[in-house]
N, C-alpha and C. Protein backbone atom coordinates (compact mmCIF):
# COMPACT_ATOMS: atom_id res chain seq x y z
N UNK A 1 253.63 -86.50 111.75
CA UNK A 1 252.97 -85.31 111.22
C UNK A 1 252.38 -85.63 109.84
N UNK A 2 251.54 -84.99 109.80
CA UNK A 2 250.53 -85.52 108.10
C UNK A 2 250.69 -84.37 107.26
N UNK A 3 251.19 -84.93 106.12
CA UNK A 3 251.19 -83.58 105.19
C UNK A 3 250.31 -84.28 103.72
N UNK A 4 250.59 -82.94 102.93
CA UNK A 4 249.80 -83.04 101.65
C UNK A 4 248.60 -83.59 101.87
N UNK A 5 248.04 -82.74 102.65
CA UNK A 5 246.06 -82.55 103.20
C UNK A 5 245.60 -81.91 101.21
N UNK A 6 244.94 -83.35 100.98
CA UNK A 6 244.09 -82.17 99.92
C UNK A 6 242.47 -81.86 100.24
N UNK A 7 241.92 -80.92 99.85
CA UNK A 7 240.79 -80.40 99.73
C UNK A 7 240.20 -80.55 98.58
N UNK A 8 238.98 -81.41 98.40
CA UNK A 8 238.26 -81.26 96.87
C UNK A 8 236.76 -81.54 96.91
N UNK A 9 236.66 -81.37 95.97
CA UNK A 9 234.85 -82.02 95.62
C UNK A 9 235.02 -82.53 93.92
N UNK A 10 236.18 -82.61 93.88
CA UNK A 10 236.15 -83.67 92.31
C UNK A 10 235.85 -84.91 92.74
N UNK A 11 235.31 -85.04 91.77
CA UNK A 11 234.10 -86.88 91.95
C UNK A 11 235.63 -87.47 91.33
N UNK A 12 236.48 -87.25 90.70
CA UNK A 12 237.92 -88.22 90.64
C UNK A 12 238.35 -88.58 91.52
N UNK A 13 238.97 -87.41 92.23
CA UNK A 13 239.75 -87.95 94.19
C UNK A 13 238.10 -88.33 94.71
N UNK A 14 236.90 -88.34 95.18
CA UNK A 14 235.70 -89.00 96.04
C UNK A 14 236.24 -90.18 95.40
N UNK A 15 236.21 -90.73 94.12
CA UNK A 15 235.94 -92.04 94.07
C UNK A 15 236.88 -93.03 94.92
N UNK A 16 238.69 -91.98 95.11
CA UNK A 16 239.35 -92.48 96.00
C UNK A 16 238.82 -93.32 96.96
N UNK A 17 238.01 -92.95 97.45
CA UNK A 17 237.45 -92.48 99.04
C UNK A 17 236.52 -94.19 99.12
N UNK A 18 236.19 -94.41 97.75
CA UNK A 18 235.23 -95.71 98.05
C UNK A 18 235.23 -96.65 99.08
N UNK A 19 236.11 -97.46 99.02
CA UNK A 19 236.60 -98.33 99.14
C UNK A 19 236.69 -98.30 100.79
N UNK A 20 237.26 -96.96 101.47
CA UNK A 20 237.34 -96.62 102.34
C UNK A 20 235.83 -96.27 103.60
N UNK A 21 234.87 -95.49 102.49
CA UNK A 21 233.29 -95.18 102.71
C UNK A 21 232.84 -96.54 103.17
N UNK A 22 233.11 -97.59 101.80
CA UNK A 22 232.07 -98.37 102.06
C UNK A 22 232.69 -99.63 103.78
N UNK A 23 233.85 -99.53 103.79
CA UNK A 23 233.94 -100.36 104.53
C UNK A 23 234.05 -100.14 105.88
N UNK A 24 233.76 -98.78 105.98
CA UNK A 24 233.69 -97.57 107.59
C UNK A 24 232.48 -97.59 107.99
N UNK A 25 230.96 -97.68 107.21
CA UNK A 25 229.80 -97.29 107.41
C UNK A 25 229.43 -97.99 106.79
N UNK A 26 228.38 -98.78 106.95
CA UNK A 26 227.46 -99.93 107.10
C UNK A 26 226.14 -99.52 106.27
N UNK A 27 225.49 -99.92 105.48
CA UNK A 27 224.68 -99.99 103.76
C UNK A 27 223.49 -98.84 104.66
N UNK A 28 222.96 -98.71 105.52
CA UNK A 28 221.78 -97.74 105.99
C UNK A 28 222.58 -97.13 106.63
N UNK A 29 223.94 -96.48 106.67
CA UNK A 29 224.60 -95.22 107.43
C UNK A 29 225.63 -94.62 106.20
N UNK A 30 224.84 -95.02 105.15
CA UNK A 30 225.23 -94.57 104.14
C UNK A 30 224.56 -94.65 102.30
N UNK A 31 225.33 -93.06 102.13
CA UNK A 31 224.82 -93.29 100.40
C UNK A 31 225.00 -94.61 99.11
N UNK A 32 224.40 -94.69 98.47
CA UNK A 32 224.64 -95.90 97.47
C UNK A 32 225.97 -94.38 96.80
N UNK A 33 227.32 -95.35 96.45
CA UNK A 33 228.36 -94.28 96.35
C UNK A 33 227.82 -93.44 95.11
N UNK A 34 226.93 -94.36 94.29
CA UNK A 34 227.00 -93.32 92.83
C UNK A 34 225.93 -91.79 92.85
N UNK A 35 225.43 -92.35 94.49
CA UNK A 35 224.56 -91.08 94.55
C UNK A 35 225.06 -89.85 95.31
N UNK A 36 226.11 -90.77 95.97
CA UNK A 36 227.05 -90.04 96.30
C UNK A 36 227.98 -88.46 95.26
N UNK A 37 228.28 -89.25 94.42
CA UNK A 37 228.91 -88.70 93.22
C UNK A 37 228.11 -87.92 92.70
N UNK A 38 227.08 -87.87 92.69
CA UNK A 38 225.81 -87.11 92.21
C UNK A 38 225.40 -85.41 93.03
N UNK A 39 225.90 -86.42 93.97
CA UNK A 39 225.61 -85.02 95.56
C UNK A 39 226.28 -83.92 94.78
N UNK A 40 227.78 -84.55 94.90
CA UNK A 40 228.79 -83.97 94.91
C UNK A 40 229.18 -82.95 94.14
N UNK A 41 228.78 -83.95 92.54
CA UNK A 41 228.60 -82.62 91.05
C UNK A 41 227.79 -81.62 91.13
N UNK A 42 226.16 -81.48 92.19
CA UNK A 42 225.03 -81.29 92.28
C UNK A 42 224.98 -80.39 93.35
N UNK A 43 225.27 -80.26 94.52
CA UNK A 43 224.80 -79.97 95.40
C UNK A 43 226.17 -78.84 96.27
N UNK A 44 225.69 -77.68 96.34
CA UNK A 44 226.43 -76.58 96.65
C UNK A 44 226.93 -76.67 97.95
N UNK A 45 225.77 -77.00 98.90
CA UNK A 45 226.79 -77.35 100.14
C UNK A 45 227.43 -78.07 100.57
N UNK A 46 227.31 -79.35 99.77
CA UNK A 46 228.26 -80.67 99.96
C UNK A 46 229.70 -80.14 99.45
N UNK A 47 230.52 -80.47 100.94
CA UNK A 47 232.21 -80.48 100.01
C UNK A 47 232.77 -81.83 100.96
N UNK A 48 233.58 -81.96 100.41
CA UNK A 48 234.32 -83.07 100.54
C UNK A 48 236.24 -82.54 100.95
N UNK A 49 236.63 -83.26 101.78
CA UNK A 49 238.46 -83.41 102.00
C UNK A 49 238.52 -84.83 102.11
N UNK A 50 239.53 -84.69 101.33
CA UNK A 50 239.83 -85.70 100.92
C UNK A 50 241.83 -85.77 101.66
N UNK A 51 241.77 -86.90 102.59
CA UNK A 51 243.18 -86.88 103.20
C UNK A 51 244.25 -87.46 102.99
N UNK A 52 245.56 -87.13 102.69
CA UNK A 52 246.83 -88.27 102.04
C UNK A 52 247.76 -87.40 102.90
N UNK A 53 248.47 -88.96 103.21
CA UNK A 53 249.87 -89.14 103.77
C UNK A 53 250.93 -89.78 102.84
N UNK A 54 251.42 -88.71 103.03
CA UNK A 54 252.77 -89.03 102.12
C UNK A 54 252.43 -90.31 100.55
N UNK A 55 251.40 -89.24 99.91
CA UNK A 55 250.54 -89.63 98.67
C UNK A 55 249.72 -91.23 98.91
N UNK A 56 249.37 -91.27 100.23
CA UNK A 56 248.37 -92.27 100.00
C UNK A 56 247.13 -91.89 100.99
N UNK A 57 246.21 -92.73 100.55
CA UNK A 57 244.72 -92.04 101.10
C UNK A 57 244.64 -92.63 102.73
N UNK A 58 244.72 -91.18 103.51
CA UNK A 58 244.60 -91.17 104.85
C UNK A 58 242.94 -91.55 105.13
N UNK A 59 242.20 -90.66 104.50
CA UNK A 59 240.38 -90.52 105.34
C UNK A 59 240.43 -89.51 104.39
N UNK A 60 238.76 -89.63 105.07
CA UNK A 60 237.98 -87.79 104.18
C UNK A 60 236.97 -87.43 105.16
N UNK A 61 236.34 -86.68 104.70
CA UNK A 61 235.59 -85.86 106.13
C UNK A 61 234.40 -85.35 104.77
N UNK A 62 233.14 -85.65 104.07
CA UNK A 62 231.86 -85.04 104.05
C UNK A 62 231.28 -84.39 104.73
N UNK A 63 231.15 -82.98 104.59
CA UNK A 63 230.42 -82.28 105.12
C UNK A 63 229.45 -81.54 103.80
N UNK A 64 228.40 -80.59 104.50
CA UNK A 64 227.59 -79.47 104.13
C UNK A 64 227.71 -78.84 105.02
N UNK A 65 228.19 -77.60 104.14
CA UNK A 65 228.07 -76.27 104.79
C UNK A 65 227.01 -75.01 104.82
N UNK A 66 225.91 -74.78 106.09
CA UNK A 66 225.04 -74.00 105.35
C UNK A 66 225.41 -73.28 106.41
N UNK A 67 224.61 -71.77 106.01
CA UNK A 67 224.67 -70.56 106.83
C UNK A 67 224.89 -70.06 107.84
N UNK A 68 224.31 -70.92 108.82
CA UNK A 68 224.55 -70.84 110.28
C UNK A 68 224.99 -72.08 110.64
N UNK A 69 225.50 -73.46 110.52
CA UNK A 69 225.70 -74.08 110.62
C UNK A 69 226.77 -75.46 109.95
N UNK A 70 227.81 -76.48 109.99
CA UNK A 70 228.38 -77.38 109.28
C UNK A 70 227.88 -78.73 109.98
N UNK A 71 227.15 -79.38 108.91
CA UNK A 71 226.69 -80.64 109.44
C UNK A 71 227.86 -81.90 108.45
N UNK A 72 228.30 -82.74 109.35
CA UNK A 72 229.50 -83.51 109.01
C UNK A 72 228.85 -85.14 108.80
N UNK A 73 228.85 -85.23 107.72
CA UNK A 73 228.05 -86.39 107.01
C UNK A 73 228.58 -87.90 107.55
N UNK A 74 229.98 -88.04 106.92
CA UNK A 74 230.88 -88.85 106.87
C UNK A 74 232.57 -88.53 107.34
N UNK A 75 232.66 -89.07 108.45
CA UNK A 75 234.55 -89.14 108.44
C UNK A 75 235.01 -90.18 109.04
N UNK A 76 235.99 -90.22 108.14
CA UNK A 76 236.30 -91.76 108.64
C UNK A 76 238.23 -91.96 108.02
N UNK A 77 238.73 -92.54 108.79
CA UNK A 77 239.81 -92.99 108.46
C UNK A 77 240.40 -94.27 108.05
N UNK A 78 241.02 -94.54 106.90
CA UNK A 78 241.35 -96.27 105.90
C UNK A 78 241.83 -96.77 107.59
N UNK A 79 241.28 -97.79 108.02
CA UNK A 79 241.25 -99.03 108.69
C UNK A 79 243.03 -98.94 109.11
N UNK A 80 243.27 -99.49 108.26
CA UNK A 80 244.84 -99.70 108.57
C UNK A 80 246.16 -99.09 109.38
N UNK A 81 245.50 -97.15 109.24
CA UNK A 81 245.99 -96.46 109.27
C UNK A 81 245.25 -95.35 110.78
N UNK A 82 244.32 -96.08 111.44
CA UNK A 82 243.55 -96.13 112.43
C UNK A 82 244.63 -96.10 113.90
N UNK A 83 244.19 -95.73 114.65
CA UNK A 83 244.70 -95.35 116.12
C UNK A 83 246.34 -94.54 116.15
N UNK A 84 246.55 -93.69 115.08
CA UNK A 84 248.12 -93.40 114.95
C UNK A 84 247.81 -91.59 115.08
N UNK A 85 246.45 -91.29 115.36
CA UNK A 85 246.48 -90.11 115.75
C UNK A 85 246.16 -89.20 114.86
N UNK A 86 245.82 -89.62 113.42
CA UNK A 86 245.76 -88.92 112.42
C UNK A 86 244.33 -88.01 112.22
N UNK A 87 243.33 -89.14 112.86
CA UNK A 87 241.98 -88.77 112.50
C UNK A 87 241.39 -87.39 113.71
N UNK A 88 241.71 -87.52 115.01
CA UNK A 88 242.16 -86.31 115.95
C UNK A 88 242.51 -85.32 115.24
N UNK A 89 244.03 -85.38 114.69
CA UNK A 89 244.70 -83.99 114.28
C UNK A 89 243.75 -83.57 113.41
N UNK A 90 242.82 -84.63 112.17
CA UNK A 90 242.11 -83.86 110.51
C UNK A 90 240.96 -82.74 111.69
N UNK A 91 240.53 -83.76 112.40
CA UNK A 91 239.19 -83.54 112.89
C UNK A 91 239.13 -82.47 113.70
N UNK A 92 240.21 -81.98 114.79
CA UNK A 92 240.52 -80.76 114.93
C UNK A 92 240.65 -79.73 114.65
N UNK A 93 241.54 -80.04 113.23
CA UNK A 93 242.08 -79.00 112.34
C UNK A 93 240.81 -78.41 111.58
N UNK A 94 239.90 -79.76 110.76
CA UNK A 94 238.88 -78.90 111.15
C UNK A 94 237.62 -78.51 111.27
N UNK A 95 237.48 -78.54 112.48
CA UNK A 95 237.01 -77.56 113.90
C UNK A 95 237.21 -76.54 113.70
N UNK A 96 238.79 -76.61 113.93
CA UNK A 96 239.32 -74.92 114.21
C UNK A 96 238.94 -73.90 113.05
N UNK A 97 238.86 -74.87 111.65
CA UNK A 97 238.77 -73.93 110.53
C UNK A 97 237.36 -73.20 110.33
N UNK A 98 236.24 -73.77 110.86
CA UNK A 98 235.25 -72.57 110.95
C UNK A 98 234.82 -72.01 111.59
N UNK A 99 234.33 -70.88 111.69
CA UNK A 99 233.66 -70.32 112.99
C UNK A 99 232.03 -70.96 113.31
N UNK A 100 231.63 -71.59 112.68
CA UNK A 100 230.53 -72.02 112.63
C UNK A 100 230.02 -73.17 113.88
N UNK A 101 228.88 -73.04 114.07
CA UNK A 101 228.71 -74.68 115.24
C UNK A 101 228.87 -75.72 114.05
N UNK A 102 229.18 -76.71 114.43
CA UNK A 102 229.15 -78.18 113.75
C UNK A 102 227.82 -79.08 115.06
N UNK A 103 227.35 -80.07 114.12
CA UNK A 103 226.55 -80.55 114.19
C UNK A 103 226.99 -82.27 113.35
N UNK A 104 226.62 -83.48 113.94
CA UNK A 104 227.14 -84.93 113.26
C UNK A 104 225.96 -85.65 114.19
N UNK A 105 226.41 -86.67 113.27
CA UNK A 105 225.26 -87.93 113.94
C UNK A 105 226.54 -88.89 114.42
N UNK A 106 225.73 -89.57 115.63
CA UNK A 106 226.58 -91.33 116.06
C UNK A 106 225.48 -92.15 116.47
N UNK A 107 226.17 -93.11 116.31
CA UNK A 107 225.56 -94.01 116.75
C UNK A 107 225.50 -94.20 118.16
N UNK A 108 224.35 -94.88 118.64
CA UNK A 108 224.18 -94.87 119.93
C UNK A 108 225.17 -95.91 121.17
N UNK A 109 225.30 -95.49 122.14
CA UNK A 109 226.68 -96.21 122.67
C UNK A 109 226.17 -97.56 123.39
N UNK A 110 226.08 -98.34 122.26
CA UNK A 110 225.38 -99.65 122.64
C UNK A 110 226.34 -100.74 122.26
N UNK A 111 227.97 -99.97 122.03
CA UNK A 111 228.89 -101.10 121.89
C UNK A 111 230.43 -100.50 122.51
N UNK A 112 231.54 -101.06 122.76
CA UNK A 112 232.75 -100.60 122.94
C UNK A 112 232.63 -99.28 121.99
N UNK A 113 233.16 -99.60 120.44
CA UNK A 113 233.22 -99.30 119.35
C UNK A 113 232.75 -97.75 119.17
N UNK A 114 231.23 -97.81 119.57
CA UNK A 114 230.71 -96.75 119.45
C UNK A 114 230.79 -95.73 120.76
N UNK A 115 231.21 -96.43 121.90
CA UNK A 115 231.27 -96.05 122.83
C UNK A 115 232.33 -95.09 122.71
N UNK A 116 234.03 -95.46 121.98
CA UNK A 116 234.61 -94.55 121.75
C UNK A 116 234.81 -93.91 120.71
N UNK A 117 233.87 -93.84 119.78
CA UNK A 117 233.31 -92.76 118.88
C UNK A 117 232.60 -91.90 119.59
N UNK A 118 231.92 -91.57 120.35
CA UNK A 118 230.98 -90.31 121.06
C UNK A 118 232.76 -90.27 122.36
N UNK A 119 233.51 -90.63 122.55
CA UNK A 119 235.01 -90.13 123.76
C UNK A 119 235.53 -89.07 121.96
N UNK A 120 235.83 -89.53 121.22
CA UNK A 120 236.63 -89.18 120.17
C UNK A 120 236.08 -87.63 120.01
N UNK A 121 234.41 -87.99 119.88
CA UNK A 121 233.95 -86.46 119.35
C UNK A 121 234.09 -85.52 120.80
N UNK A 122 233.59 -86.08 121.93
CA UNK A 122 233.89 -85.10 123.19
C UNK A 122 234.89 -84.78 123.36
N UNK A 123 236.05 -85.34 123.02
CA UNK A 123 237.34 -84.53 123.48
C UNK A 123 237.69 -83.47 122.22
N UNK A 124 237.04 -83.62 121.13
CA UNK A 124 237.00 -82.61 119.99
C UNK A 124 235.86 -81.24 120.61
N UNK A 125 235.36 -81.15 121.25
CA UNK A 125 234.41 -80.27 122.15
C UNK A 125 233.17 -80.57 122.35
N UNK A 126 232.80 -81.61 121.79
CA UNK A 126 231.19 -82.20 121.50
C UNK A 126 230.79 -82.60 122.41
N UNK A 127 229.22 -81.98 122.07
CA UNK A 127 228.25 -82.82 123.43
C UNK A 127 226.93 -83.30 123.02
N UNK A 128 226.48 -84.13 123.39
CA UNK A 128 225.34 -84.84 123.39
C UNK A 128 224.47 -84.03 123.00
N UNK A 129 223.57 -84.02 122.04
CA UNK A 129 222.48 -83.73 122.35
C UNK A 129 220.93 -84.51 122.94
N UNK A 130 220.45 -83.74 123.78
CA UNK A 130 218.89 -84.32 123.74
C UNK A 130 217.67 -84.30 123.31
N UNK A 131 218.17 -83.74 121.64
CA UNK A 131 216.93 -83.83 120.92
C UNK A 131 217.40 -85.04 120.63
N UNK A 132 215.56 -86.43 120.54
CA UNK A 132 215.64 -87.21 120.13
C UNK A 132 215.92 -87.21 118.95
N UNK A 133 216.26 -87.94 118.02
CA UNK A 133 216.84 -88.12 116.63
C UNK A 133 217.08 -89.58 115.29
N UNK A 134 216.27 -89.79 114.62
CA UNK A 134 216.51 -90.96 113.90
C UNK A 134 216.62 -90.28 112.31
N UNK A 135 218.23 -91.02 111.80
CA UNK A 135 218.75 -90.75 111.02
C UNK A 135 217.79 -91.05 109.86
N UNK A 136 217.41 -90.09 108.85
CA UNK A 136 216.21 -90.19 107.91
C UNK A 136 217.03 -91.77 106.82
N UNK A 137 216.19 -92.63 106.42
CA UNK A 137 216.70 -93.44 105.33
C UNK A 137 217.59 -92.58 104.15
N UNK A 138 218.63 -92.93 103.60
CA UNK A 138 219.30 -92.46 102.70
C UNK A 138 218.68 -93.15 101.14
N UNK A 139 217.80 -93.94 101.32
CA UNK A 139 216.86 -94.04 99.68
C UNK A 139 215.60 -94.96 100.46
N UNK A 140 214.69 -95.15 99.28
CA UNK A 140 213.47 -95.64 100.11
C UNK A 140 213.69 -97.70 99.90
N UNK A 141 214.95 -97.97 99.79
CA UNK A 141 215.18 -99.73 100.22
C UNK A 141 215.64 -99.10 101.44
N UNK A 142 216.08 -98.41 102.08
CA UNK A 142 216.83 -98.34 103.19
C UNK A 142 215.53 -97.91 104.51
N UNK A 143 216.13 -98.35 105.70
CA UNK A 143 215.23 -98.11 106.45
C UNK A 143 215.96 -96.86 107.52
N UNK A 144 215.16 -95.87 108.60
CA UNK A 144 215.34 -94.56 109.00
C UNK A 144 216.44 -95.28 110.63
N UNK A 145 217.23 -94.69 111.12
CA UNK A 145 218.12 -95.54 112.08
C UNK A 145 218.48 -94.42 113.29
N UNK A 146 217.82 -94.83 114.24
CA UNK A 146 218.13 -93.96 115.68
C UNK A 146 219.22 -93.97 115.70
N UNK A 147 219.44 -92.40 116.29
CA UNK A 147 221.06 -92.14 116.28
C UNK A 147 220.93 -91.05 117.70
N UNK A 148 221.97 -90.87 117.76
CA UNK A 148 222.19 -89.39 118.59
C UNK A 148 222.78 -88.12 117.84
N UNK A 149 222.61 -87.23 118.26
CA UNK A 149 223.39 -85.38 117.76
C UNK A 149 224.23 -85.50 118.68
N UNK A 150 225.34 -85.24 117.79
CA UNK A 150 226.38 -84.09 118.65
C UNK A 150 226.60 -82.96 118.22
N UNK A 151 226.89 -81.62 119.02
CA UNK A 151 227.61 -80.68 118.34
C UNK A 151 228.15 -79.78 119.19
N UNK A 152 228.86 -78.76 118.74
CA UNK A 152 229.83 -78.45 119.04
C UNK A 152 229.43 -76.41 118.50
N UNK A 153 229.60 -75.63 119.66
CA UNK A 153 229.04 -74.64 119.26
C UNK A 153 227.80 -74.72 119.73
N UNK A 154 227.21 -72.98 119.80
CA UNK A 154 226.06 -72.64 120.37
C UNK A 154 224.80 -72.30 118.78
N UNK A 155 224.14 -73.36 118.68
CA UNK A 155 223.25 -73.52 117.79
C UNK A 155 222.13 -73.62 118.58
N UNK A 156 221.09 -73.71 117.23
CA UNK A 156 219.39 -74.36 117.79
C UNK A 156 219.41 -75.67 117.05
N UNK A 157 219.38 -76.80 117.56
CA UNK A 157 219.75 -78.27 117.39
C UNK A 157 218.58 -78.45 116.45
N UNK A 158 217.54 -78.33 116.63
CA UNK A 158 216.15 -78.74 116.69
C UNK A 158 215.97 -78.29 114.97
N UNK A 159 216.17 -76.67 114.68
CA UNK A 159 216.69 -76.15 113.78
C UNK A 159 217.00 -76.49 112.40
N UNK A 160 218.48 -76.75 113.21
CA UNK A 160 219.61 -77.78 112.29
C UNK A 160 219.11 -78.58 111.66
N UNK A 161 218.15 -79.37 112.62
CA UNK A 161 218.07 -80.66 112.50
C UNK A 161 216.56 -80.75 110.98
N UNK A 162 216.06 -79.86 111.08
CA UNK A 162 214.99 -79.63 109.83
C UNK A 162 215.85 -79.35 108.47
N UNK A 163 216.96 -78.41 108.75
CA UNK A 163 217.82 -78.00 107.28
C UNK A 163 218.62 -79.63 106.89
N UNK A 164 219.00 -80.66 107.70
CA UNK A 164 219.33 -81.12 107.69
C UNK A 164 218.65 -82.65 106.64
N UNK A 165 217.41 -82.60 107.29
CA UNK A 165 216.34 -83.61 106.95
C UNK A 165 215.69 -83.21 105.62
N UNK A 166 215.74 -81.38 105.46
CA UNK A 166 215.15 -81.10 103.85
C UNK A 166 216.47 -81.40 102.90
N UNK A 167 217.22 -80.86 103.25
CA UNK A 167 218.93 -80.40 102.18
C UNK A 167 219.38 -81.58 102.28
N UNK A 168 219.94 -82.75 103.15
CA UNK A 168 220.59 -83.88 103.45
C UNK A 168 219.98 -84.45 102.89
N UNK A 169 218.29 -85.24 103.45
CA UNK A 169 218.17 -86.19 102.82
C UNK A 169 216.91 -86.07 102.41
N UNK A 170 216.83 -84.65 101.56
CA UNK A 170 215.39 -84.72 100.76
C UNK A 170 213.93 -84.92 101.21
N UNK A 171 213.91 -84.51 102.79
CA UNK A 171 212.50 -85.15 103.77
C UNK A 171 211.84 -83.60 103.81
């Protein structure tokens, strides 16, 4: 069982999270961290959880939260601490906590790996979407990276997917 779940958007506990960010998601499926930190001080719908087990850093879960919708940036769990069931229970838990559709990007199932990343999110309730979709560059060295939608909840994908591309990543 996992206890002492904290919740934050202090850029102190994110910086926790580095180490963890950078070595989960790969330099174009992700922010340069300090712009990260920037989001974070900056930007109203960005929040951040930040996860510890028995005071050490489990994962975190980035999201934005807008009006009709939670689009889930980043989640990921420290490597080490991987297949013990933990990242299920955060990722559930929450699910359950909004009433809102959720909406995430994956990568396309062109490996084992990723293959059971899109099993992970379906058994969380997620489904494919078939709007086509390429993840906008996160700065202009970075290049834009086909992905797939999932989500979860009765939304307009298509929608989403504009609040996502202005508010997310500035397009």
């Amino acid at each position: 069982m996992v206890s002492n779940i904290k919740k934050t958007t202090s850029n102190l506990d994110i910086v926790l999270t580095r180490s963890v960010y950078e070595a989960a998601f790969a330099p174009e499926h992700r922010r340069n961290f300090e712009d990260l930190l920037e989001i974070a001080r900056t930007k109203r719908a960005f929040n951040a959880e930040i996860f510890k087990h028995t005071n050490e850093l489990l994962g975190f879960i980035f999201y934005w939260k807008f009006p009709n919708f939670v689009y889930v940036e980043h989640f990921a769990i420290a490597e080490r601490l991987r297949n013990r069931g933990f990242g299920g229970e955060f990722f559930r838990d929450f699910c359950q906590a909004t009433t809102l559709p959720i909406i995430l990007e994956v990568e396309k199932p062109d490996s084992e790996t990723n293959k059971r990343r899109i099993r992970f999110y379906e058994n969380c309730g997620f489904k494919i979407s078939e709007t086509p979709y390429i993840q906008p560059a996160y700065n202009p060295k970075k290049t834009p990276v086909p992905m797939l939608l999932m989500f979860r909840g009765e939304m307009d994908v298509e929608k989403s997917v504009e609040t996502i591309k202005s508010e997310v990543y500035g397009q």
